[in-house]
PDB file of N, CA and C in Angstrom:
ATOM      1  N   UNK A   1     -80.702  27.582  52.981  1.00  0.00           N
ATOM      2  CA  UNK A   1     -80.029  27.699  54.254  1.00  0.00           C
ATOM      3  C   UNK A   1     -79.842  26.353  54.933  1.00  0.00           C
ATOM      4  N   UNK A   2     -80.198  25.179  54.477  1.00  0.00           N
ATOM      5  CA  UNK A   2     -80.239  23.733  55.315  1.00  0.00           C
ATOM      6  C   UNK A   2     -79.407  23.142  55.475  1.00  0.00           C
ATOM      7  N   UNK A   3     -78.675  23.507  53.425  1.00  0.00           N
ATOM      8  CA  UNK A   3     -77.523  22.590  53.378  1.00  0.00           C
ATOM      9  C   UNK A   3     -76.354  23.601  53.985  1.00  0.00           C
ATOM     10  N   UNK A   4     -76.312  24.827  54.122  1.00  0.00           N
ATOM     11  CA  UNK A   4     -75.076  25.508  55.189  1.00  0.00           C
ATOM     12  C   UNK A   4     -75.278  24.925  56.379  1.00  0.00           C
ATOM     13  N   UNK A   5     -76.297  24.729  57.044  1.00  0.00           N
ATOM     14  CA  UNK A   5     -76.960  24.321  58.697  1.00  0.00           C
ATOM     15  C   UNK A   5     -76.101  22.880  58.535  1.00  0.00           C
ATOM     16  N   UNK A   6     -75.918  22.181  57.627  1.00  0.00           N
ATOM     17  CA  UNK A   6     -75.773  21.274  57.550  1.00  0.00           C
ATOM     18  C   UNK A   6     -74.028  21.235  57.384  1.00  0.00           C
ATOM     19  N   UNK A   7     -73.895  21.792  57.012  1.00  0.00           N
ATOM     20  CA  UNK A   7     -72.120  21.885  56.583  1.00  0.00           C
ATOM     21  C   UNK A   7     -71.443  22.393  57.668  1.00  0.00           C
ATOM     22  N   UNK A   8     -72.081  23.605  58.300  1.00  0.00           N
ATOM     23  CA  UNK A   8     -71.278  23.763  59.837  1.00  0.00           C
ATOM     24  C   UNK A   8     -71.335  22.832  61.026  1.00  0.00           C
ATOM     25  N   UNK A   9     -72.855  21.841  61.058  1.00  0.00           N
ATOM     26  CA  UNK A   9     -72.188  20.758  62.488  1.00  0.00           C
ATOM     27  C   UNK A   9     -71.490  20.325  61.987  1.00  0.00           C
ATOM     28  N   UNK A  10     -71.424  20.072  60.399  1.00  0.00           N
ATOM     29  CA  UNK A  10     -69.934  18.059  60.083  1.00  0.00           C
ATOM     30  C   UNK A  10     -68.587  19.325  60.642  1.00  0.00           C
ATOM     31  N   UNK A  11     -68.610  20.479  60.635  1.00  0.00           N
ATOM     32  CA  UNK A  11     -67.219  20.729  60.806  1.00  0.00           C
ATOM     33  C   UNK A  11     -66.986  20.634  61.889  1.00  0.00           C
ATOM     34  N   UNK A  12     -67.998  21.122  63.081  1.00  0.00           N
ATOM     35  CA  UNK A  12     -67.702  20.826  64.261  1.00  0.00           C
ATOM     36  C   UNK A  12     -67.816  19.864  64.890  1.00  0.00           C
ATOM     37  N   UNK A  13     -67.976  18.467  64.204  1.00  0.00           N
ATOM     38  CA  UNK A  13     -67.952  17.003  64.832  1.00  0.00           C
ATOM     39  C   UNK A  13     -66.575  16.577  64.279  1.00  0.00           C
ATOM     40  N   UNK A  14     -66.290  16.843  63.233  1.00  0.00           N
ATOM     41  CA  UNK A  14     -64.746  17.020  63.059  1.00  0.00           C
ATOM     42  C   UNK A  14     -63.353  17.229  63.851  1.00  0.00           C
ATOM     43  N   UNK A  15     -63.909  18.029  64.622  1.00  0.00           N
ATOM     44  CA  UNK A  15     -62.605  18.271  65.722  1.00  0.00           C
ATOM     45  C   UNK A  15     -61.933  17.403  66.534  1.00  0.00           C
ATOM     46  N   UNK A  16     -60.794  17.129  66.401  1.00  0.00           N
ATOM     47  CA  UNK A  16     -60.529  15.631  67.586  1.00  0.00           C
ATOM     48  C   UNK A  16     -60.133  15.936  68.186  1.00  0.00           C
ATOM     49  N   UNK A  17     -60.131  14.863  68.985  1.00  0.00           N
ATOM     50  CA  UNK A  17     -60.245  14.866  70.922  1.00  0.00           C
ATOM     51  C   UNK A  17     -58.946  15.144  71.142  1.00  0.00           C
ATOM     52  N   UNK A  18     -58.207  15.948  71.842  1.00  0.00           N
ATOM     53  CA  UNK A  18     -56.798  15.828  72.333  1.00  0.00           C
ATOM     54  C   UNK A  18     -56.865  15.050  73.555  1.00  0.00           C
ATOM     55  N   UNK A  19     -55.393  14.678  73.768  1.00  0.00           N
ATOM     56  CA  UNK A  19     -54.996  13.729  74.874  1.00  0.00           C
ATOM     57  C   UNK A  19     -55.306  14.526  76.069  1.00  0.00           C
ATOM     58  N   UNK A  20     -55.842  13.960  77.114  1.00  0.00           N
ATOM     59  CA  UNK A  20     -55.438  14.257  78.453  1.00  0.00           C
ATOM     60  C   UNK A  20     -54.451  14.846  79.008  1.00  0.00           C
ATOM     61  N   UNK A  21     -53.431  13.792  78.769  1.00  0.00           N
ATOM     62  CA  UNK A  21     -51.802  13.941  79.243  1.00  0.00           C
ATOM     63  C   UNK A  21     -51.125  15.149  78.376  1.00  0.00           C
ATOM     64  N   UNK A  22     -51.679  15.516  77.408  1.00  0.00           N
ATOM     65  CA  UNK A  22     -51.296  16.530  76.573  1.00  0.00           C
ATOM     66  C   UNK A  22     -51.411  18.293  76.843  1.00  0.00           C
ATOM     67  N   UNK A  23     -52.461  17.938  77.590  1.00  0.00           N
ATOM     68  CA  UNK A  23     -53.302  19.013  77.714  1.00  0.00           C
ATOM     69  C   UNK A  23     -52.630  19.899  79.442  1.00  0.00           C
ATOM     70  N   UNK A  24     -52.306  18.532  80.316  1.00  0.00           N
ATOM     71  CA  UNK A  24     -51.855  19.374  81.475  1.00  0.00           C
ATOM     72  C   UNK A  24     -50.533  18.970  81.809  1.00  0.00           C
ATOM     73  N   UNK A  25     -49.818  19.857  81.477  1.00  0.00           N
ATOM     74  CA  UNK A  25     -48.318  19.908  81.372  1.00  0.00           C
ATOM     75  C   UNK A  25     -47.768  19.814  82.884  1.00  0.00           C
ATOM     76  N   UNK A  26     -48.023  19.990  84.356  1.00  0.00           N
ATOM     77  CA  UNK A  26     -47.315  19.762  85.010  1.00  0.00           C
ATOM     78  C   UNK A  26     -48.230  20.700  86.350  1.00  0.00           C
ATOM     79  N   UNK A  27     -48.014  19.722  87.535  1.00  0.00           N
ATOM     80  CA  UNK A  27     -48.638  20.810  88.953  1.00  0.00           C
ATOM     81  C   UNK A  27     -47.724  22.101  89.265  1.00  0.00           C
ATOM     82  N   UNK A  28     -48.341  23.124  89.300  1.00  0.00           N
ATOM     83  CA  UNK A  28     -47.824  24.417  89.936  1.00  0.00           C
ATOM     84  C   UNK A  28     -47.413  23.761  91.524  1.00  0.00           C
ATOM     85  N   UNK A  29     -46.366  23.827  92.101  1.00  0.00           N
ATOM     86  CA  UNK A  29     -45.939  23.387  93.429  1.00  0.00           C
ATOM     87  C   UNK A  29     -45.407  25.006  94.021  1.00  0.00           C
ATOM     88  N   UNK A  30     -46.081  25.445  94.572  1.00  0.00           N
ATOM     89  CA  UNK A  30     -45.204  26.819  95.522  1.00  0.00           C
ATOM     90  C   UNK A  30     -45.930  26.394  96.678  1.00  0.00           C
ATOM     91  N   UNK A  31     -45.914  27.453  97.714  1.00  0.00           N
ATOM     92  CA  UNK A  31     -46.349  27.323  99.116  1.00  0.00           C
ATOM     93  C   UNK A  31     -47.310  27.838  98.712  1.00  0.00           C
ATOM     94  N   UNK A  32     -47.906  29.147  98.424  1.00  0.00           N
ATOM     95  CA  UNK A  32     -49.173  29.136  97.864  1.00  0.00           C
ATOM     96  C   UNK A  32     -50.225  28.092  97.364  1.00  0.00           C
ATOM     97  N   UNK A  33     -49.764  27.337  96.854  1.00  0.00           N
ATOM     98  CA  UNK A  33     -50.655  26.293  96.131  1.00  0.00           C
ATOM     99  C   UNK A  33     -50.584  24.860  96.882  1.00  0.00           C
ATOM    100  N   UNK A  34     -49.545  24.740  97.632  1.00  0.00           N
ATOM    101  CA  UNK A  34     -49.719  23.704  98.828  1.00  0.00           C
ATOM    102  C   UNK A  34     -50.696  23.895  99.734  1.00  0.00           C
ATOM    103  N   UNK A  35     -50.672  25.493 100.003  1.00  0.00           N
ATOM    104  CA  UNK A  35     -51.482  26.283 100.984  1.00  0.00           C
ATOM    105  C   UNK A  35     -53.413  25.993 100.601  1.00  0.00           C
ATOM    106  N   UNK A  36     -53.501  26.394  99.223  1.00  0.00           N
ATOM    107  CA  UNK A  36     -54.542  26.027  98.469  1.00  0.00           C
ATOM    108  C   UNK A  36     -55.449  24.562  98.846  1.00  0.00           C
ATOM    109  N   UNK A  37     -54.139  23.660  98.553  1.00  0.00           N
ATOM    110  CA  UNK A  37     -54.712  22.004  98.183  1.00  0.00           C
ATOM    111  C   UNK A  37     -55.371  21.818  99.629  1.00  0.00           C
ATOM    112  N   UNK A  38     -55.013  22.545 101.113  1.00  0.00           N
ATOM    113  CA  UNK A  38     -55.500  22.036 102.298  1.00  0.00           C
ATOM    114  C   UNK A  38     -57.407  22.565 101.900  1.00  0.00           C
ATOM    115  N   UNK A  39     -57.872  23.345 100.751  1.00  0.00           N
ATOM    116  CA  UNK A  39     -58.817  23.826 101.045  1.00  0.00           C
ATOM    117  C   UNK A  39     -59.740  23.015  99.816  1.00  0.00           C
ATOM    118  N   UNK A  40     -58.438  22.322  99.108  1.00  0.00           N
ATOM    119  CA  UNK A  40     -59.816  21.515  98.192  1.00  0.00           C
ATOM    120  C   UNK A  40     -58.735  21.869  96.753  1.00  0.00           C
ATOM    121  N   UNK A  41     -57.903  22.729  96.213  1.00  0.00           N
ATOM    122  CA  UNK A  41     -57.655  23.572  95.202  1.00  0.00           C
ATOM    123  C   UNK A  41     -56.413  23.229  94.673  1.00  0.00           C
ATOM    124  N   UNK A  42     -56.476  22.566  93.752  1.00  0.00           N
ATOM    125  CA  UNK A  42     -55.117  22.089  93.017  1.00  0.00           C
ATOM    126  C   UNK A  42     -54.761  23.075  91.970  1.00  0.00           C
ATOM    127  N   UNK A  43     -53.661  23.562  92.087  1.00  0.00           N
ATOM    128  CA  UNK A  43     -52.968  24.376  90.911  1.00  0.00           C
ATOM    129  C   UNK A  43     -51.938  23.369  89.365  1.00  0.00           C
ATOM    130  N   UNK A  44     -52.601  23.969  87.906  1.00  0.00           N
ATOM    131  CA  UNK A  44     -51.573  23.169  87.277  1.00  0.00           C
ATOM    132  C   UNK A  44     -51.170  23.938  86.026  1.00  0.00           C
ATOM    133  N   UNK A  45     -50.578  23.721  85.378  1.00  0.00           N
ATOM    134  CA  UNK A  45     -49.904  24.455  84.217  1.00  0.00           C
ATOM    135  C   UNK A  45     -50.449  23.436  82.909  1.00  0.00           C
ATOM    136  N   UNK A  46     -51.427  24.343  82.150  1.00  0.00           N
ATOM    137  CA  UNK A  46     -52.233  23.323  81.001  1.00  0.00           C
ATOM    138  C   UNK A  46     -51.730  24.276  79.638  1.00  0.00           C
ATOM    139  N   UNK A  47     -51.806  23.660  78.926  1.00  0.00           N
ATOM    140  CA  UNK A  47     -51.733  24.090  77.392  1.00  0.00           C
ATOM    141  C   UNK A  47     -52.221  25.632  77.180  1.00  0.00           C
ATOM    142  N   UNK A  48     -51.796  26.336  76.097  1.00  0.00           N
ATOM    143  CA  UNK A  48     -52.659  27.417  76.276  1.00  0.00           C
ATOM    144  C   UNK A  48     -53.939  27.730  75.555  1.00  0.00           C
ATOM    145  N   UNK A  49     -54.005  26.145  74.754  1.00  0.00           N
ATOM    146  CA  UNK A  49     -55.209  26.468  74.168  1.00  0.00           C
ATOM    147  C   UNK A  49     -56.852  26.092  74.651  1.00  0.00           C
ATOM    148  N   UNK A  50     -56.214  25.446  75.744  1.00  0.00           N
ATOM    149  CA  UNK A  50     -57.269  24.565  76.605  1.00  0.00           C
ATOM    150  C   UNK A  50     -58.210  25.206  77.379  1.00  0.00           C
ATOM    151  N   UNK A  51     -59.641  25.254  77.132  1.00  0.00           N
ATOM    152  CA  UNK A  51     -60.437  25.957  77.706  1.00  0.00           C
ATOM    153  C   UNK A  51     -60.891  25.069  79.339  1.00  0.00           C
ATOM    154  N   UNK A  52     -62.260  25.487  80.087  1.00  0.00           N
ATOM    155  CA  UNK A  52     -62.378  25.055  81.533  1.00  0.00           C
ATOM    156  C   UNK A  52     -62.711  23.251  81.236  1.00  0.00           C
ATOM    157  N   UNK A  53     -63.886  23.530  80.538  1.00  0.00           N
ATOM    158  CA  UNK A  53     -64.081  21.737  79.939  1.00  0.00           C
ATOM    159  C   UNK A  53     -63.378  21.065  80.220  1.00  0.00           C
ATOM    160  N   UNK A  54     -62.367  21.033  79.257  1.00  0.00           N
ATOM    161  CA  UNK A  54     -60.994  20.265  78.845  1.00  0.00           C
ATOM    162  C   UNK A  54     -60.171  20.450  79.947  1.00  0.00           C
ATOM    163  N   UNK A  55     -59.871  21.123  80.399  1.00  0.00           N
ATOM    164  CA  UNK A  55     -59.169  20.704  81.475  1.00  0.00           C
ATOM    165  C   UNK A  55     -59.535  20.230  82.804  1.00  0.00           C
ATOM    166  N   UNK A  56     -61.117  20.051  82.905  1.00  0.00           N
ATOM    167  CA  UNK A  56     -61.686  19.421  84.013  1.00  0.00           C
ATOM    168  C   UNK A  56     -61.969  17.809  83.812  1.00  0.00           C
ATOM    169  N   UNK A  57     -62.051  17.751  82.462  1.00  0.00           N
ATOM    170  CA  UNK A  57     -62.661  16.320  81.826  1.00  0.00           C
ATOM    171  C   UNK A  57     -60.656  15.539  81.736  1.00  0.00           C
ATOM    172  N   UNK A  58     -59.458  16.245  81.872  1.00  0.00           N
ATOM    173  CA  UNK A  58     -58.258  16.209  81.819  1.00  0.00           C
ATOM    174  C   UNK A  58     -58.297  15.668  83.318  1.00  0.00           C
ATOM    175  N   UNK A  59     -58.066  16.264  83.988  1.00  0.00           N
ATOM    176  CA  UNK A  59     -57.864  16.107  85.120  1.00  0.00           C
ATOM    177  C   UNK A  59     -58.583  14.766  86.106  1.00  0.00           C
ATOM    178  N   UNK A  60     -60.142  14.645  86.005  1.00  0.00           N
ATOM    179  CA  UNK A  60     -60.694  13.599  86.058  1.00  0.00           C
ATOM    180  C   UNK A  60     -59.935  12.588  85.781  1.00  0.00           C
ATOM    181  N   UNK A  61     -59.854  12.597  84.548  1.00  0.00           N
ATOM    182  CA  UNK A  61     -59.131  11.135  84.027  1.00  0.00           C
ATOM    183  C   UNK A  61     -57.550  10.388  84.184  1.00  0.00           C
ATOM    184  N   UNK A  62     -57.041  11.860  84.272  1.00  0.00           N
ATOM    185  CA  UNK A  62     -55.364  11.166  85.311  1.00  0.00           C
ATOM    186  C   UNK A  62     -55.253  11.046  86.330  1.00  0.00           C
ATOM    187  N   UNK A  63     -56.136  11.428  87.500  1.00  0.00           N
ATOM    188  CA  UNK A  63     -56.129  12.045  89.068  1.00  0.00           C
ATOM    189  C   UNK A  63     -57.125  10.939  89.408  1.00  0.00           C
ATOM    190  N   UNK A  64     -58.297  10.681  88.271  1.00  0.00           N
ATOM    191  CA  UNK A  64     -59.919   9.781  89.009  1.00  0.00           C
ATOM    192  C   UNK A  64     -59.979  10.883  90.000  1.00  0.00           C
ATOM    193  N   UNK A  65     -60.450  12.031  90.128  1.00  0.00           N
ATOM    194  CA  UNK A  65     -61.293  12.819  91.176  1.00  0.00           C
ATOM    195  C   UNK A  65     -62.184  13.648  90.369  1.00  0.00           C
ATOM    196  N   UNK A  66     -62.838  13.744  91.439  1.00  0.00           N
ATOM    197  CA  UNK A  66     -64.467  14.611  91.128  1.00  0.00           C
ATOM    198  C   UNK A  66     -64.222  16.248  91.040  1.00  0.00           C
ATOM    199  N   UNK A  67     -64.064  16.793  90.117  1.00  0.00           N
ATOM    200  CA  UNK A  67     -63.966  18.806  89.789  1.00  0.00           C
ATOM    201  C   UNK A  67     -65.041  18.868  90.058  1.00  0.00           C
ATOM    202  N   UNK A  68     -65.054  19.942  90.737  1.00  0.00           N
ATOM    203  CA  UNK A  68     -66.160  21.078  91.070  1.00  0.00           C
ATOM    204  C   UNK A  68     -66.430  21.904  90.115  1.00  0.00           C
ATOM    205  N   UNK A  69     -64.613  22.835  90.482  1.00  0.00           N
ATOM    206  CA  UNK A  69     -64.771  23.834  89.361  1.00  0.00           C
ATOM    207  C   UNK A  69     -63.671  24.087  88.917  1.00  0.00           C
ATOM    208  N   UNK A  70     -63.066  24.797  87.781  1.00  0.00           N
ATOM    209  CA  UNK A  70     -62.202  25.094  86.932  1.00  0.00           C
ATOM    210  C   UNK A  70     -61.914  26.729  87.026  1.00  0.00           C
ATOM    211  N   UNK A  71     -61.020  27.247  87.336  1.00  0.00           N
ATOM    212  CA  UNK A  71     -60.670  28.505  87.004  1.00  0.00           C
ATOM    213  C   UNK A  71     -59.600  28.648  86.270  1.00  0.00           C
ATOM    214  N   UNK A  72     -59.148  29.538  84.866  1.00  0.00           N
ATOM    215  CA  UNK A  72     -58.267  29.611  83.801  1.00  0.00           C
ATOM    216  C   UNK A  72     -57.516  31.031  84.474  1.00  0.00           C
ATOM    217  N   UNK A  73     -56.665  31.044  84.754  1.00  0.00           N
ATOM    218  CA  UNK A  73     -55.522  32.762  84.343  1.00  0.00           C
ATOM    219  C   UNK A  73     -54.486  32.500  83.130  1.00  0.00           C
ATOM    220  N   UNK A  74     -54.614  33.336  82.193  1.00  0.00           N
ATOM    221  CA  UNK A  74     -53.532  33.420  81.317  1.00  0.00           C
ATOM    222  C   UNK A  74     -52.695  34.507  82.004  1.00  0.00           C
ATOM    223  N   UNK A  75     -51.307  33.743  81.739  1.00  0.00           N
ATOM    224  CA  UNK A  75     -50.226  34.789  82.504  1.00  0.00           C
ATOM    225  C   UNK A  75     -49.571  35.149  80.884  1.00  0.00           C
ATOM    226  N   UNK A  76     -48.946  36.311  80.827  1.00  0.00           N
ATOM    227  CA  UNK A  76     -48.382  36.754  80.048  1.00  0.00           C
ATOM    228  C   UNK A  76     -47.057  36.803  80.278  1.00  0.00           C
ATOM    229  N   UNK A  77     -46.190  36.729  79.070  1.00  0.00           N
ATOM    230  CA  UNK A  77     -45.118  36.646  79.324  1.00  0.00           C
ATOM    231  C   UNK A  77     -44.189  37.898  79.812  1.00  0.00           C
ATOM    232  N   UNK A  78     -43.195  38.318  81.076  1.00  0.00           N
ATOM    233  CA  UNK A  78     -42.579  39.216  81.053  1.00  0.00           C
ATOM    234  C   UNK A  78     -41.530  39.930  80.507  1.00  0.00           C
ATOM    235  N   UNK A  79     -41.400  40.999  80.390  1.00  0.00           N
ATOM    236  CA  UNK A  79     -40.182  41.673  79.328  1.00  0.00           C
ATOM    237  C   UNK A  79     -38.786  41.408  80.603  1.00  0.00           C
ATOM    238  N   UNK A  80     -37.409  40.670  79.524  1.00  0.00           N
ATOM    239  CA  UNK A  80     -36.666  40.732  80.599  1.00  0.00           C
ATOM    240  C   UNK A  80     -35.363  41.266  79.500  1.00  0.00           C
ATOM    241  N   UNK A  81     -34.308  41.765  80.580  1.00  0.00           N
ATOM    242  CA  UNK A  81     -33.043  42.177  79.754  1.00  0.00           C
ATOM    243  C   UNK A  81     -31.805  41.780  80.525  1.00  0.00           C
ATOM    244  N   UNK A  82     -31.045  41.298  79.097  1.00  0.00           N
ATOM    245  CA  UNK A  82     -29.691  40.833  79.855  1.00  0.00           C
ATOM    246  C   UNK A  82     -29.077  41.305  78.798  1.00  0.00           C
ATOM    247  N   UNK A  83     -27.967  42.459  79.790  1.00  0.00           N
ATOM    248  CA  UNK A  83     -27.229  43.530  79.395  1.00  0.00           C
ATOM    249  C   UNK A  83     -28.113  44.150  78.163  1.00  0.00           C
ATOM    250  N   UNK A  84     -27.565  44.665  76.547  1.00  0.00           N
ATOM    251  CA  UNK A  84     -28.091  45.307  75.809  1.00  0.00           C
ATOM    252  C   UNK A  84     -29.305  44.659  75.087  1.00  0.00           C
ATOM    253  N   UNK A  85     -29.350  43.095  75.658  1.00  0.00           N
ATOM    254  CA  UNK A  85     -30.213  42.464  74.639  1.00  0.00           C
ATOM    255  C   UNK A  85     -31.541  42.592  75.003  1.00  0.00           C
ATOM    256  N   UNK A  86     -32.730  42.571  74.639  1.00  0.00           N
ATOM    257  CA  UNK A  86     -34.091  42.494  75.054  1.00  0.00           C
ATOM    258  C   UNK A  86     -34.467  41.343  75.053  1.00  0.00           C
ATOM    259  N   UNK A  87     -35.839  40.271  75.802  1.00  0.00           N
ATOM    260  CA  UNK A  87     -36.250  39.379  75.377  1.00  0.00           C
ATOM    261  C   UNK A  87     -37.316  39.130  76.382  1.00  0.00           C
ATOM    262  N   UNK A  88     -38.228  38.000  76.912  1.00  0.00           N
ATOM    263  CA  UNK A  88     -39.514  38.218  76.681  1.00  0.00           C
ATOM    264  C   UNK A  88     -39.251  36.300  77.639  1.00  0.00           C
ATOM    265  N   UNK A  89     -39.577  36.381  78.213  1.00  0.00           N
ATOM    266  CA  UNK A  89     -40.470  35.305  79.431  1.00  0.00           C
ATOM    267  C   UNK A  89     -41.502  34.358  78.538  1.00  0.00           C
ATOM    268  N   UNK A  90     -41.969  33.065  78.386  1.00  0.00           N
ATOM    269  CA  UNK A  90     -42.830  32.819  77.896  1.00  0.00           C
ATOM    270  C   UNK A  90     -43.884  32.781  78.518  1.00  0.00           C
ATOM    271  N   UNK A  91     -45.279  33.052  77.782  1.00  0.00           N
ATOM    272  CA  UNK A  91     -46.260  32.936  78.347  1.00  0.00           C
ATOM    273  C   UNK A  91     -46.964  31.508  78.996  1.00  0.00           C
ATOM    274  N   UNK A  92     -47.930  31.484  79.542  1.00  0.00           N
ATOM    275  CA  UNK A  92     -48.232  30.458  80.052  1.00  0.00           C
ATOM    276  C   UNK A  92     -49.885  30.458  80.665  1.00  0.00           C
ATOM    277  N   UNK A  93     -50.820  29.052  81.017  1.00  0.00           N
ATOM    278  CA  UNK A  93     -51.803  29.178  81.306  1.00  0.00           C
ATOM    279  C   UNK A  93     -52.231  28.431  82.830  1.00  0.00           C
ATOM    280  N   UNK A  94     -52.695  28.618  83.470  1.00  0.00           N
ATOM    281  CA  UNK A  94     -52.538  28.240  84.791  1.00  0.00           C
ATOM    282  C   UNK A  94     -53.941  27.722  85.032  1.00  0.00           C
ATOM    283  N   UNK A  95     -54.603  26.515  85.523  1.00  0.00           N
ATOM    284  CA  UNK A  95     -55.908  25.901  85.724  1.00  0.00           C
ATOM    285  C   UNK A  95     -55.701  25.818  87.483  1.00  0.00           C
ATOM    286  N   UNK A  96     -56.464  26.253  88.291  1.00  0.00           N
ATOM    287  CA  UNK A  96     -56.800  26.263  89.357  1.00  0.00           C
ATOM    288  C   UNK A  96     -58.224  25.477  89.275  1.00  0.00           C
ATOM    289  N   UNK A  97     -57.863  24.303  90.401  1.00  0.00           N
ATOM    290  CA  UNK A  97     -59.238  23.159  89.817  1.00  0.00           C
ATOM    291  C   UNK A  97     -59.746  23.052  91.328  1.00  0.00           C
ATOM    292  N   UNK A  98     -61.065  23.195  91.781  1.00  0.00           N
ATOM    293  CA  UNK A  98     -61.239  22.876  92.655  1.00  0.00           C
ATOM    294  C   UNK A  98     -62.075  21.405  92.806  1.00  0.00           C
ATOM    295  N   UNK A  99     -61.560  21.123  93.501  1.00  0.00           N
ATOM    296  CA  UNK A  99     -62.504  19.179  94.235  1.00  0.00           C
ATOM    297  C   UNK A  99     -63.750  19.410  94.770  1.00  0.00           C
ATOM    298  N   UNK A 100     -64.335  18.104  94.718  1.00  0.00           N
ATOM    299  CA  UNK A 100     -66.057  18.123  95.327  1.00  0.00           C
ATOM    300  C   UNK A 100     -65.346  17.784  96.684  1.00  0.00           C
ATOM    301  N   UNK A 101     -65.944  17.722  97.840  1.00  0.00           N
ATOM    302  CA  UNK A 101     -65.843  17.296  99.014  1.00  0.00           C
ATOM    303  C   UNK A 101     -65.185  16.189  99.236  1.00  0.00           C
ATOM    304  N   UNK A 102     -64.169  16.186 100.099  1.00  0.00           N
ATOM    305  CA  UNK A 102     -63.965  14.284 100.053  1.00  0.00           C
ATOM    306  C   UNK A 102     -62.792  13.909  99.082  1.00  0.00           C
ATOM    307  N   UNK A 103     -62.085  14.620  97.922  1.00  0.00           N
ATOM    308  CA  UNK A 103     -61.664  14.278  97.235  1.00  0.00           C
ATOM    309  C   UNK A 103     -60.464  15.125  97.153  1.00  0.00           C
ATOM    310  N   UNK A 104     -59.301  14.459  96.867  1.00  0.00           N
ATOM    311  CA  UNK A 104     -57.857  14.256  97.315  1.00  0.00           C
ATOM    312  C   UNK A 104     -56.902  14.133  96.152  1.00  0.00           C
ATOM    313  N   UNK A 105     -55.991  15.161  96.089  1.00  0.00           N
ATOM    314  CA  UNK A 105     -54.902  14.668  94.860  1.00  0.00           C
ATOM    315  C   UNK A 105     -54.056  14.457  94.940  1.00  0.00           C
ATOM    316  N   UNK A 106     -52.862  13.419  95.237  1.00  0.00           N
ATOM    317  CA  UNK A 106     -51.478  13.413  95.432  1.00  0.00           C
ATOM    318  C   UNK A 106     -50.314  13.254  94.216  1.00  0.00           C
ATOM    319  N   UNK A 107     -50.416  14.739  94.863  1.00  0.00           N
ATOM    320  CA  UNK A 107     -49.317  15.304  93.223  1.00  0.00           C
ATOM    321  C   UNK A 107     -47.968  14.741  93.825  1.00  0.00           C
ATOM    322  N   UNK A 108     -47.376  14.871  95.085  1.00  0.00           N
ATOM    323  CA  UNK A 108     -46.089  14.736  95.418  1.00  0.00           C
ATOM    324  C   UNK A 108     -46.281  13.591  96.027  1.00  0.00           C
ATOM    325  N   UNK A 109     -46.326  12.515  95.266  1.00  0.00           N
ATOM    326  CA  UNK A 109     -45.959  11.149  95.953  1.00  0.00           C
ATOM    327  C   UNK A 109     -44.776  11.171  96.712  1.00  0.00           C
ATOM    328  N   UNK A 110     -44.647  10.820  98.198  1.00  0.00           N
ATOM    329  CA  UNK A 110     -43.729  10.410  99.288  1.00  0.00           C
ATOM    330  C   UNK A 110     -43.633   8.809  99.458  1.00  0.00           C
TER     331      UNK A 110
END
């Protein structure tokens, strides 16, 4: 059993690092989520394979701010129809990140 013990960490040190910039595709901007940021809470649209980690250790590093916490919603995609044809919305993953105290993100540079 040592040398299996042994063959499953090399696979999981194996895994490489994805990019940052890769990982969070773009800020959710509605009034909702403007509404949010006055309370600490940045909304963003991340990859869908990206778990809370990764997108907190993401965010850190393009923004330099301190996460608190990470919340994931997977949205699913909706069924839509135009005229006889059927077709389908893409899905998508949404990171709601909250800040430590004190700490500030300016997504919409003015």
């Amino acid at each position: 059993m040592g040398i299996l013990n042994k063959l499953k960490k090399e696979k999981k040190a194996e895994v490489p690092q994805r990019k940052p910039a890769l990982l969070v595709k773009q800020p959710w901007i509605t009034e909702r989520a403007s509404d949010l940021s006055g309370l600490g809470k940045y909304i963003f649209i991340v990859d869908k394979k990206t778990n809370k980690s990764e997108a907190k250790k993401a965010i850190e590093s393009i923004y330099g701010a301190k996460v608190k916490a990470v919340n994931i919603i997977n949205i699913k995609g909706k069924a839509k129809r135009l005229g006889r044809s059927l077709g389908r919305t893409s899905a998508y993953k949404k990171a709601i990140v909250t800040l430590k105290e004190g700490q500030k993100i300016d997504i919409i540079p003015t």
